[in-house]
C-alpha atoms as a PDB file:
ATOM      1  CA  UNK A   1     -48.441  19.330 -89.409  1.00  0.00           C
ATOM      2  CA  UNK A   2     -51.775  20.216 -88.839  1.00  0.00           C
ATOM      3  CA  UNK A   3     -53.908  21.656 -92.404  1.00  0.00           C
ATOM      4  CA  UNK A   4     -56.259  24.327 -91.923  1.00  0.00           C
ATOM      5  CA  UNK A   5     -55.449  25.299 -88.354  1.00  0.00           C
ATOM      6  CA  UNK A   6     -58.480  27.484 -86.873  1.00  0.00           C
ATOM      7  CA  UNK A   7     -56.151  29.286 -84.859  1.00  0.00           C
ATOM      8  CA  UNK A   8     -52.991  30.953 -86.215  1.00  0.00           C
ATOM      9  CA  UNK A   9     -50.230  33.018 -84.312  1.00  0.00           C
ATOM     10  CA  UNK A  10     -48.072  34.934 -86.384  1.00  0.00           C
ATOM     11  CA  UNK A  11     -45.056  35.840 -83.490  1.00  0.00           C
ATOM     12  CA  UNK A  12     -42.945  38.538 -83.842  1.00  0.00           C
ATOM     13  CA  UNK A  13     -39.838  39.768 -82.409  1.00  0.00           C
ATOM     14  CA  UNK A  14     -40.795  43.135 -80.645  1.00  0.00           C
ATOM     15  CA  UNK A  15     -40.396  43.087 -77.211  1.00  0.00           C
ATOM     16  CA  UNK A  16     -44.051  41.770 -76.334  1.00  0.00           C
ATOM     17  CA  UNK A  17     -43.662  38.520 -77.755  1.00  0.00           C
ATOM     18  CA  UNK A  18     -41.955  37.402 -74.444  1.00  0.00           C
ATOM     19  CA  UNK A  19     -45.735  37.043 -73.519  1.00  0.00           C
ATOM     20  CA  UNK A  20     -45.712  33.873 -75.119  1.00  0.00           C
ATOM     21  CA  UNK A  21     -43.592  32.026 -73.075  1.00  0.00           C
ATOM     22  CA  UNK A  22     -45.744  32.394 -69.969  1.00  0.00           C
ATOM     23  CA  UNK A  23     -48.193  30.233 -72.240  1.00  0.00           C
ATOM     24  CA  UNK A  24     -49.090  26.787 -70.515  1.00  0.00           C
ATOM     25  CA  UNK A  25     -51.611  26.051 -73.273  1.00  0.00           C
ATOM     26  CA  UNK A  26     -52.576  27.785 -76.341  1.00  0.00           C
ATOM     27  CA  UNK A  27     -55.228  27.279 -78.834  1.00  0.00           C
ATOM     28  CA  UNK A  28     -53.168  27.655 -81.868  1.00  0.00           C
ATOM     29  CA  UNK A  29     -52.777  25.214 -84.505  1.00  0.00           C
ATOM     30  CA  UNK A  30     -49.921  26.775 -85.649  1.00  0.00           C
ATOM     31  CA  UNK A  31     -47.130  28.886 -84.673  1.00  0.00           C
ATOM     32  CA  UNK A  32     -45.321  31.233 -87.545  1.00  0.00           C
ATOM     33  CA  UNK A  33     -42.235  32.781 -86.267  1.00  0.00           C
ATOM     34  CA  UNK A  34     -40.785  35.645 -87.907  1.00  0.00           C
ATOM     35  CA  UNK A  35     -36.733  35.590 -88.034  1.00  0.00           C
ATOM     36  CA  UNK A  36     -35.669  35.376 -84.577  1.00  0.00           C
ATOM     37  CA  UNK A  37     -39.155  35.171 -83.107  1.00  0.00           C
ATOM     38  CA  UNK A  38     -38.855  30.902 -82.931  1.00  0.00           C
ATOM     39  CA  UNK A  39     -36.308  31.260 -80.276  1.00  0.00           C
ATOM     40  CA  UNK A  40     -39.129  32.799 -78.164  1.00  0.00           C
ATOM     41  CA  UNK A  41     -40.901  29.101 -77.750  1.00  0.00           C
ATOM     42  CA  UNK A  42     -39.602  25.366 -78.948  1.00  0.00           C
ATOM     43  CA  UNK A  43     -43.324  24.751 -80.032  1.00  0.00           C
ATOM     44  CA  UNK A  44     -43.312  27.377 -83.098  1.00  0.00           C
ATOM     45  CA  UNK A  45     -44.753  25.771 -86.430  1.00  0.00           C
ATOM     46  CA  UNK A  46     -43.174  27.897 -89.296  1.00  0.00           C
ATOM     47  CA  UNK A  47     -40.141  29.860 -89.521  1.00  0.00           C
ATOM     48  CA  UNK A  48     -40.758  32.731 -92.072  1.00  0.00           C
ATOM     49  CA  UNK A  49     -37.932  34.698 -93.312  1.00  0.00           C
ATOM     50  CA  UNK A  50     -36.165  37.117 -95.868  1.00  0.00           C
ATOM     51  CA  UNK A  51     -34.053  35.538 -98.036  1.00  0.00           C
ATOM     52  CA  UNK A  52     -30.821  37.744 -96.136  1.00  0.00           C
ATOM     53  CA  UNK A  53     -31.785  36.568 -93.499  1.00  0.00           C
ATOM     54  CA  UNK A  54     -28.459  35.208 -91.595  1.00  0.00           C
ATOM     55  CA  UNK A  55     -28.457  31.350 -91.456  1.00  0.00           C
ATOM     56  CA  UNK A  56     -26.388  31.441 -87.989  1.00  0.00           C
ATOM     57  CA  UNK A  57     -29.383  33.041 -86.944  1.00  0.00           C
ATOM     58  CA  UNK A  58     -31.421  30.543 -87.419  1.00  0.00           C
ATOM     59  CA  UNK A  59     -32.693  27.294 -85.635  1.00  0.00           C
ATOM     60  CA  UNK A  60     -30.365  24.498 -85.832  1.00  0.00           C
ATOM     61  CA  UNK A  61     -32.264  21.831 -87.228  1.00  0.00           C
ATOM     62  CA  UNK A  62     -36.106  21.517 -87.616  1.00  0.00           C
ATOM     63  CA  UNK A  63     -38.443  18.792 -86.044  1.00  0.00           C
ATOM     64  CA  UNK A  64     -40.788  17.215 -88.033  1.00  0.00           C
ATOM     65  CA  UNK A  65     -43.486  19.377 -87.259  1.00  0.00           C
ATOM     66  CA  UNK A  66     -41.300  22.204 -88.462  1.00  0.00           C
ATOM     67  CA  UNK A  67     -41.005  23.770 -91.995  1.00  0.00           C
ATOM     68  CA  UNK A  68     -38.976  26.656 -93.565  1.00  0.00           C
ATOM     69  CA  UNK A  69     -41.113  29.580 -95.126  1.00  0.00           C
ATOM     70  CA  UNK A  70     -39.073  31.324 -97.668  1.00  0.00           C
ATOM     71  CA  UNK A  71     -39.446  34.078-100.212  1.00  0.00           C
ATOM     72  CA  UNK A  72     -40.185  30.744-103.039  1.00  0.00           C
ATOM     73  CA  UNK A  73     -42.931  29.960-100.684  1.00  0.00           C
ATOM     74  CA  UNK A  74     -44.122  33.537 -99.669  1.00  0.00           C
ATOM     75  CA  UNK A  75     -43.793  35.718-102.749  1.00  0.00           C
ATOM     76  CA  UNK A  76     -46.682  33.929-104.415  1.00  0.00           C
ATOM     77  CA  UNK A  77     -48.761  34.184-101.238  1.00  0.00           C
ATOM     78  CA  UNK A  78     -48.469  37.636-101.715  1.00  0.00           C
ATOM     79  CA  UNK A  79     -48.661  37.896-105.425  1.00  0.00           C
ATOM     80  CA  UNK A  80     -52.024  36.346-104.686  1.00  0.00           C
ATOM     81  CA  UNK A  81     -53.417  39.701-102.461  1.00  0.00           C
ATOM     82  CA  UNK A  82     -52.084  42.333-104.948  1.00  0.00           C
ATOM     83  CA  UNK A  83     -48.530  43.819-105.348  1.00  0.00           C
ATOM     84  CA  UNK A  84     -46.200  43.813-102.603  1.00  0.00           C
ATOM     85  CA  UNK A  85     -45.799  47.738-103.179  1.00  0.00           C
ATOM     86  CA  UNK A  86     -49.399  47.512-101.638  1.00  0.00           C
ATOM     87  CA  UNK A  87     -48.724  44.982 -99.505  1.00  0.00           C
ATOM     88  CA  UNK A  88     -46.400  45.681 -97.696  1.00  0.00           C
ATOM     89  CA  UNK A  89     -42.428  45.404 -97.308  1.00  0.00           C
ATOM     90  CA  UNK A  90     -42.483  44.285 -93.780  1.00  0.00           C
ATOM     91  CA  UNK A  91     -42.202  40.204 -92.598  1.00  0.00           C
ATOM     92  CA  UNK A  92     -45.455  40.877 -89.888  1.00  0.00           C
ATOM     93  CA  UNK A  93     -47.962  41.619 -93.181  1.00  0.00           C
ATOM     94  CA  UNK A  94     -45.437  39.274 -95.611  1.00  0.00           C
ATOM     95  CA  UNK A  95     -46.609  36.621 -92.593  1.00  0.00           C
ATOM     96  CA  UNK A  96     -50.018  37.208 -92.505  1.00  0.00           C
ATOM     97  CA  UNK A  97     -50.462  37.141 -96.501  1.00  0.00           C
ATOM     98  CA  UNK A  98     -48.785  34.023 -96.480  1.00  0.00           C
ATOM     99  CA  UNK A  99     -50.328  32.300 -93.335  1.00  0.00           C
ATOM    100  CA  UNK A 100     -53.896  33.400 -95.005  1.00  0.00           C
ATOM    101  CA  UNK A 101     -53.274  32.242 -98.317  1.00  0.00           C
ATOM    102  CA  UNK A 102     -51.571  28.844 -97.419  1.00  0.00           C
ATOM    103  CA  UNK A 103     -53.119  27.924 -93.975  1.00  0.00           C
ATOM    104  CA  UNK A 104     -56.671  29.111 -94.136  1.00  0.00           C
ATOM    105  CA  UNK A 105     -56.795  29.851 -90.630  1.00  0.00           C
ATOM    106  CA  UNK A 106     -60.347  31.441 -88.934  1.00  0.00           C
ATOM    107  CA  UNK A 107     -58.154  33.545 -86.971  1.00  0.00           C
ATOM    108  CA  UNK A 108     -54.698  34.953 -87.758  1.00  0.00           C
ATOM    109  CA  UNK A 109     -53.403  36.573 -84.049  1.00  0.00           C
ATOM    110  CA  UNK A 110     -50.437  38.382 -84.228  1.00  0.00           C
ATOM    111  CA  UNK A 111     -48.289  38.910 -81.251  1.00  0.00           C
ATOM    112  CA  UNK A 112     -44.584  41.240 -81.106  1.00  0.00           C
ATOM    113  CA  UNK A 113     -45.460  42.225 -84.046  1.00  0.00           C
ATOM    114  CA  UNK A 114     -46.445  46.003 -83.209  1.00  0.00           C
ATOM    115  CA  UNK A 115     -43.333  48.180 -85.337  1.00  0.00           C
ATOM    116  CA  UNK A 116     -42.877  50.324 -82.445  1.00  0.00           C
ATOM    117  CA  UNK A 117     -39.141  51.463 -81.727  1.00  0.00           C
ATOM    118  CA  UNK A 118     -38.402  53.397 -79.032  1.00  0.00           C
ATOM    119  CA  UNK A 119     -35.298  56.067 -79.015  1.00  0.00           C
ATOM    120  CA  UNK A 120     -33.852  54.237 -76.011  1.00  0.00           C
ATOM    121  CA  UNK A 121     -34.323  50.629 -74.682  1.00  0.00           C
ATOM    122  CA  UNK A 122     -35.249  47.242 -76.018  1.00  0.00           C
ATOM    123  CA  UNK A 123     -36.585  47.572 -79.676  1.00  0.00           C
ATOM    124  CA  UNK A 124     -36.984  43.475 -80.018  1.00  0.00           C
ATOM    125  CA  UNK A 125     -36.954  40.838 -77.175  1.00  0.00           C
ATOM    126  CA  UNK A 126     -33.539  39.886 -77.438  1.00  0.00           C
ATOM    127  CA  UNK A 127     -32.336  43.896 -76.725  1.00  0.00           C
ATOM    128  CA  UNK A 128     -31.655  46.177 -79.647  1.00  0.00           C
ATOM    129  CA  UNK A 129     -32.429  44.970 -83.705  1.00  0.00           C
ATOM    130  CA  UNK A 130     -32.693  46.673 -86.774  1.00  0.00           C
ATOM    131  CA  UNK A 131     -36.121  48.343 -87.064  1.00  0.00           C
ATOM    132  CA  UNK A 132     -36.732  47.378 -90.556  1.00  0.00           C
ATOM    133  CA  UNK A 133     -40.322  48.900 -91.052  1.00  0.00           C
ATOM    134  CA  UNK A 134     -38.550  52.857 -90.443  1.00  0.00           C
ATOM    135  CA  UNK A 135     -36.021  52.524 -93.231  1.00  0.00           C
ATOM    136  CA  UNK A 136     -36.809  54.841 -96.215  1.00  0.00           C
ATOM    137  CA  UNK A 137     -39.309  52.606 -98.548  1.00  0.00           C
ATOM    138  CA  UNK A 138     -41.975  52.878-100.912  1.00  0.00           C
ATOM    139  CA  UNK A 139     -43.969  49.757 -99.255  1.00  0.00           C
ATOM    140  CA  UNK A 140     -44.077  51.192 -95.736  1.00  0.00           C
ATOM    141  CA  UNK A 141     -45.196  54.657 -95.904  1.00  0.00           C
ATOM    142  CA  UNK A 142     -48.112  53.669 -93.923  1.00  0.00           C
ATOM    143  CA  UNK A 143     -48.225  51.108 -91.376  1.00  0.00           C
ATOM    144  CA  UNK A 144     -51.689  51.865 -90.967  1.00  0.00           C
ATOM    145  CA  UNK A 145     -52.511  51.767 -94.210  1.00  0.00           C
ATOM    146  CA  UNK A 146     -51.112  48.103 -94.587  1.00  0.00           C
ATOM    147  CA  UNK A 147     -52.501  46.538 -92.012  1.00  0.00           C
ATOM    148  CA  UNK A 148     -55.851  47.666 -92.547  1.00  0.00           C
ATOM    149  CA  UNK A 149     -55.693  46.378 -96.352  1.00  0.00           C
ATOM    150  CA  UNK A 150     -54.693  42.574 -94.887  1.00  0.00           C
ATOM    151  CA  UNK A 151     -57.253  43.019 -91.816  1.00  0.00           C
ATOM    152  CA  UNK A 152     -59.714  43.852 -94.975  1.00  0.00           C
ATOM    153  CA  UNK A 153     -58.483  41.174 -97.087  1.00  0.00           C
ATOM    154  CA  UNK A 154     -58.499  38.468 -94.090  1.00  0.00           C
ATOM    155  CA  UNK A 155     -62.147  39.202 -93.372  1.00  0.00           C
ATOM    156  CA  UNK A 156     -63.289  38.951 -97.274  1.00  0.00           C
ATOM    157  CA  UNK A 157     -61.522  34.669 -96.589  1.00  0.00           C
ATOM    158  CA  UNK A 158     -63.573  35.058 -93.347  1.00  0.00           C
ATOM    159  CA  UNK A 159     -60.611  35.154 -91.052  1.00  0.00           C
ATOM    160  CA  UNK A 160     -60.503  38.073 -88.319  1.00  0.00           C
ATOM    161  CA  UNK A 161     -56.789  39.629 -88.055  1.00  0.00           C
ATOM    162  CA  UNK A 162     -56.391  40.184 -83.918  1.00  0.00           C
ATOM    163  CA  UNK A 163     -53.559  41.855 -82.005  1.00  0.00           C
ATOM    164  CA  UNK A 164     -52.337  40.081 -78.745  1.00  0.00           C
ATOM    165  CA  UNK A 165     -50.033  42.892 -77.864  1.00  0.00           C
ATOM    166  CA  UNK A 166     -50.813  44.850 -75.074  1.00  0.00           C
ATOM    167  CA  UNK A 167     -48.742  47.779 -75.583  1.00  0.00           C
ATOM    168  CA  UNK A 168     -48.272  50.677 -78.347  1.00  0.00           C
ATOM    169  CA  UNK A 169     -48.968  49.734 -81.962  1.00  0.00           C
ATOM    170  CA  UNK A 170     -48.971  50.410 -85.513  1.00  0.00           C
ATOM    171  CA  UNK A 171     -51.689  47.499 -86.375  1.00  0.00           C
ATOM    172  CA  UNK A 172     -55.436  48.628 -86.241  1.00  0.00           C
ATOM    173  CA  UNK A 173     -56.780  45.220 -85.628  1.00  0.00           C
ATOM    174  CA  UNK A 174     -59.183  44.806 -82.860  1.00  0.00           C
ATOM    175  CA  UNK A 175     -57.191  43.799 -79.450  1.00  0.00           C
ATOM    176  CA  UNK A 176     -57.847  40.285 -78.023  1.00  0.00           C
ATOM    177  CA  UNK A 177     -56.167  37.860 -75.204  1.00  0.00           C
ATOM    178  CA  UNK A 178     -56.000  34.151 -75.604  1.00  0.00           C
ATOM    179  CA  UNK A 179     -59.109  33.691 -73.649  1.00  0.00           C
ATOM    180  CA  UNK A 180     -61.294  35.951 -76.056  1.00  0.00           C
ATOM    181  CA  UNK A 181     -59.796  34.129 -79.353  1.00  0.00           C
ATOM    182  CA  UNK A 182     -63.503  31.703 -79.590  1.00  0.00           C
ATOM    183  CA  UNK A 183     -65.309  34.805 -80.099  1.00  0.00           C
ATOM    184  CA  UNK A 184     -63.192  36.526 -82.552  1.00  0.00           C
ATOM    185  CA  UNK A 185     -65.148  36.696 -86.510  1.00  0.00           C
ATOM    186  CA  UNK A 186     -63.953  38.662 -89.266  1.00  0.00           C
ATOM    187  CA  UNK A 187     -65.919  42.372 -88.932  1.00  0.00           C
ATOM    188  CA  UNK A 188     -69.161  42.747 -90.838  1.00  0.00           C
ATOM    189  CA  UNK A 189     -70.761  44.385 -92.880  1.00  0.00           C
ATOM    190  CA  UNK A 190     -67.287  45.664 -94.912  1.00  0.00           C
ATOM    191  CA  UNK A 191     -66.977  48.585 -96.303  1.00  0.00           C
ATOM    192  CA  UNK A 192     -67.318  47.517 -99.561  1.00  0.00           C
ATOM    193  CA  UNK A 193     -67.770  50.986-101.345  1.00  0.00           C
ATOM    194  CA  UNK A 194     -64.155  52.081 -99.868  1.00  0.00           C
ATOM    195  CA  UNK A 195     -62.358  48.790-100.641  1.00  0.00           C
ATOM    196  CA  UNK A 196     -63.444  48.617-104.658  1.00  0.00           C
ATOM    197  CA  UNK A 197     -61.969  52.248-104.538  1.00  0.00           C
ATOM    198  CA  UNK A 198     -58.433  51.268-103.057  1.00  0.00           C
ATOM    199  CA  UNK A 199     -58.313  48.142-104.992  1.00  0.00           C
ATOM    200  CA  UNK A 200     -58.883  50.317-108.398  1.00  0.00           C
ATOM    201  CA  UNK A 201     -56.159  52.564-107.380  1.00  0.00           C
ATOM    202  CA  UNK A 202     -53.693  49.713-107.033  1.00  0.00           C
ATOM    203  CA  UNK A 203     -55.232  49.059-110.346  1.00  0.00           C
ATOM    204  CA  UNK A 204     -54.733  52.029-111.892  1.00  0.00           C
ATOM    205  CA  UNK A 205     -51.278  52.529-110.489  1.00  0.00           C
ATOM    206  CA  UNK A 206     -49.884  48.685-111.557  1.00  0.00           C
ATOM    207  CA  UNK A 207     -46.963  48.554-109.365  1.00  0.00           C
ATOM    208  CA  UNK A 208     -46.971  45.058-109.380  1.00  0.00           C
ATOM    209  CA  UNK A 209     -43.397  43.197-108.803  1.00  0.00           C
ATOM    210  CA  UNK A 210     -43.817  39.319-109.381  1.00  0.00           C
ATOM    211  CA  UNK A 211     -40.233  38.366-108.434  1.00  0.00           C
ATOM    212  CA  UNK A 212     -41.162  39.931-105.357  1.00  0.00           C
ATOM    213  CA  UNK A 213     -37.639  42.293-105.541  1.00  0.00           C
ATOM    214  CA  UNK A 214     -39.697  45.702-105.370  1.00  0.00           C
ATOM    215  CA  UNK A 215     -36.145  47.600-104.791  1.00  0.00           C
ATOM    216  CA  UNK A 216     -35.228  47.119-108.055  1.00  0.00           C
ATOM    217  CA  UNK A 217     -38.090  48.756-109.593  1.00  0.00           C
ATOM    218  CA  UNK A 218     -38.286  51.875-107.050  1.00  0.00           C
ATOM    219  CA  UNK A 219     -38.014  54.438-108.848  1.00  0.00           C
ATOM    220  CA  UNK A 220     -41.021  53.601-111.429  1.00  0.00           C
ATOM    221  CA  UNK A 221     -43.171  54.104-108.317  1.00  0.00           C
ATOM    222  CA  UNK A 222     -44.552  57.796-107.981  1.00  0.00           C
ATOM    223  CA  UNK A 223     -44.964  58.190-104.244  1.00  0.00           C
ATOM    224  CA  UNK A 224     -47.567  60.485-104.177  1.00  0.00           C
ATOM    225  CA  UNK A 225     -49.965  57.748-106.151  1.00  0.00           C
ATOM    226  CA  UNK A 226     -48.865  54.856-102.975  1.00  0.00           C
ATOM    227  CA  UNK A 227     -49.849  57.690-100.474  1.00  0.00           C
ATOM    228  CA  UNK A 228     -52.826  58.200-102.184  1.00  0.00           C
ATOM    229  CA  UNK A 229     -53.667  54.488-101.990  1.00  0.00           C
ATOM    230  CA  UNK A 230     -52.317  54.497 -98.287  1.00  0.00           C
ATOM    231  CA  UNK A 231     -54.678  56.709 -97.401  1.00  0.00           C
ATOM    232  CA  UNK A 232     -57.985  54.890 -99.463  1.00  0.00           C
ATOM    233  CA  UNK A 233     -57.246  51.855 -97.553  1.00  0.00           C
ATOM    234  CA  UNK A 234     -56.704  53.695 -93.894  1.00  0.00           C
ATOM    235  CA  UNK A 235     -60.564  55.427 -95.023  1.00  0.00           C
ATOM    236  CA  UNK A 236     -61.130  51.823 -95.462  1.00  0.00           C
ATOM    237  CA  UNK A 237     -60.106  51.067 -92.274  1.00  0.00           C
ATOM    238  CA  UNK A 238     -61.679  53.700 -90.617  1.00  0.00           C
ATOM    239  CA  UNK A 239     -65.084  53.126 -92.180  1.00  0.00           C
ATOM    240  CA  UNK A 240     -65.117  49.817 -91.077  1.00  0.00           C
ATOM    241  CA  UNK A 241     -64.598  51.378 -86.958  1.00  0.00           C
ATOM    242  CA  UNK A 242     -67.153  53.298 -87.630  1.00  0.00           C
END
């Protein structure tokens, strides 16, 4: 497999990632596919998943340009960018942690990966799945909030986080197509004032979980104190748009 890919797709399983298929080429030197997301394309790099995930429900046998991403590989990704109380409970950001921290990329795209459900109609691409990112949880109060803490993060490695969804979404990075992926850089000047203030509320708060098994620990987290976090990173976020 290639090391250091400048290009990274990190492919979900909402209902836009059927987009990829129509792909002839792509620029991408690697392809991580979240849970059933590799059965979108035969040319996916990395299959990241939760450690329930359902083995039936996975690809048969890898190629040898294939590899398994599990929580032994992605927990100390993640570890590495703060707590996962901060970083959030969901595979798309639990991809993009671990995509930045062991692939380096210049650009980290992320496609079906919006966490939109509608009340009716397809939720994923293959019809109806669980929508994971509204269950009750301390990690994903703010969707927002999240990704503007990795978008943040990505850009202080000096990777720009894109979205390649056309539709509605909960991410709040900048929207790009394949063509446009050359001229994607991380945003600058960052916010720096806003970030040292989020990052010394995750600080002060120390909600960190190093087994990675934040469910355990749920009720030593005072909700008001992620919220208030939540919202220093989406002021983050926000600074940064301008």
């Amino acid at each position: 497999m290639q090391e250091r890919p400048e290009y990274v797709l990190i492919l979900g399983s909402g209902p836009g990632a059927v987009t990829a298929r129509d792909w002839a080429a792509h620029p991408f030197g690697a392809i991580v596919a979240i849970n059933n997301a590799w059965a979108v394309r035969p040319d996916w790099t990395y299959h990241i998943h939760p450690e329930d995930f359902p083995a039936e429900r996975g690809p048969d046998r890898l190629a040898q340009t294939q590899a398994e991403v599990t929580w032994r590989d992605y927990v100390p990704a993640m570890n590495a960018h703060g707590s996962v109380v901060h970083v959030g409970g969901t595979m798309a950001f639990t991809a993009g942690y671990w995509a930045l921290e062991a692939l380096r990329p210049r650009v980290l795209a992320f496609l079906g990966c919006d966490m939109v459900y509608p009340a009716s109609g397809p939720t994923h691409f293959y019809g109806t799945g669980t929508a994971d990112p509204l269950r009750p949880d301390p990690t994903l109060r703010s969707l927002e909030a999240k990704a503007a803490r990795l978008m943040l993060r990505a850009a202080r490695r000096g990777a720009a986080c894109v979205n390649l969804s056309g539709g509605e979404s909960r991410l709040v990075f900048p929207r790009s197509g394949l063509a446009g992926l050359a001229a994607c850089a991380p945003p600058s000047p960052l916010p720096e004032q806003e970030i040292a203030h989020a990052e010394e509320l995750e600080r002060a708060a120390g909600y960190f979980v190093e087994d990675g098994r934040y469910w355990h620990q749920q009720e030593a987290f005072d909700l008001d104190r992620i919220d208030e976090i939540d919202a220093a990173w989406r002021a983050a976020g926000q600074a940064l748009r301008g």
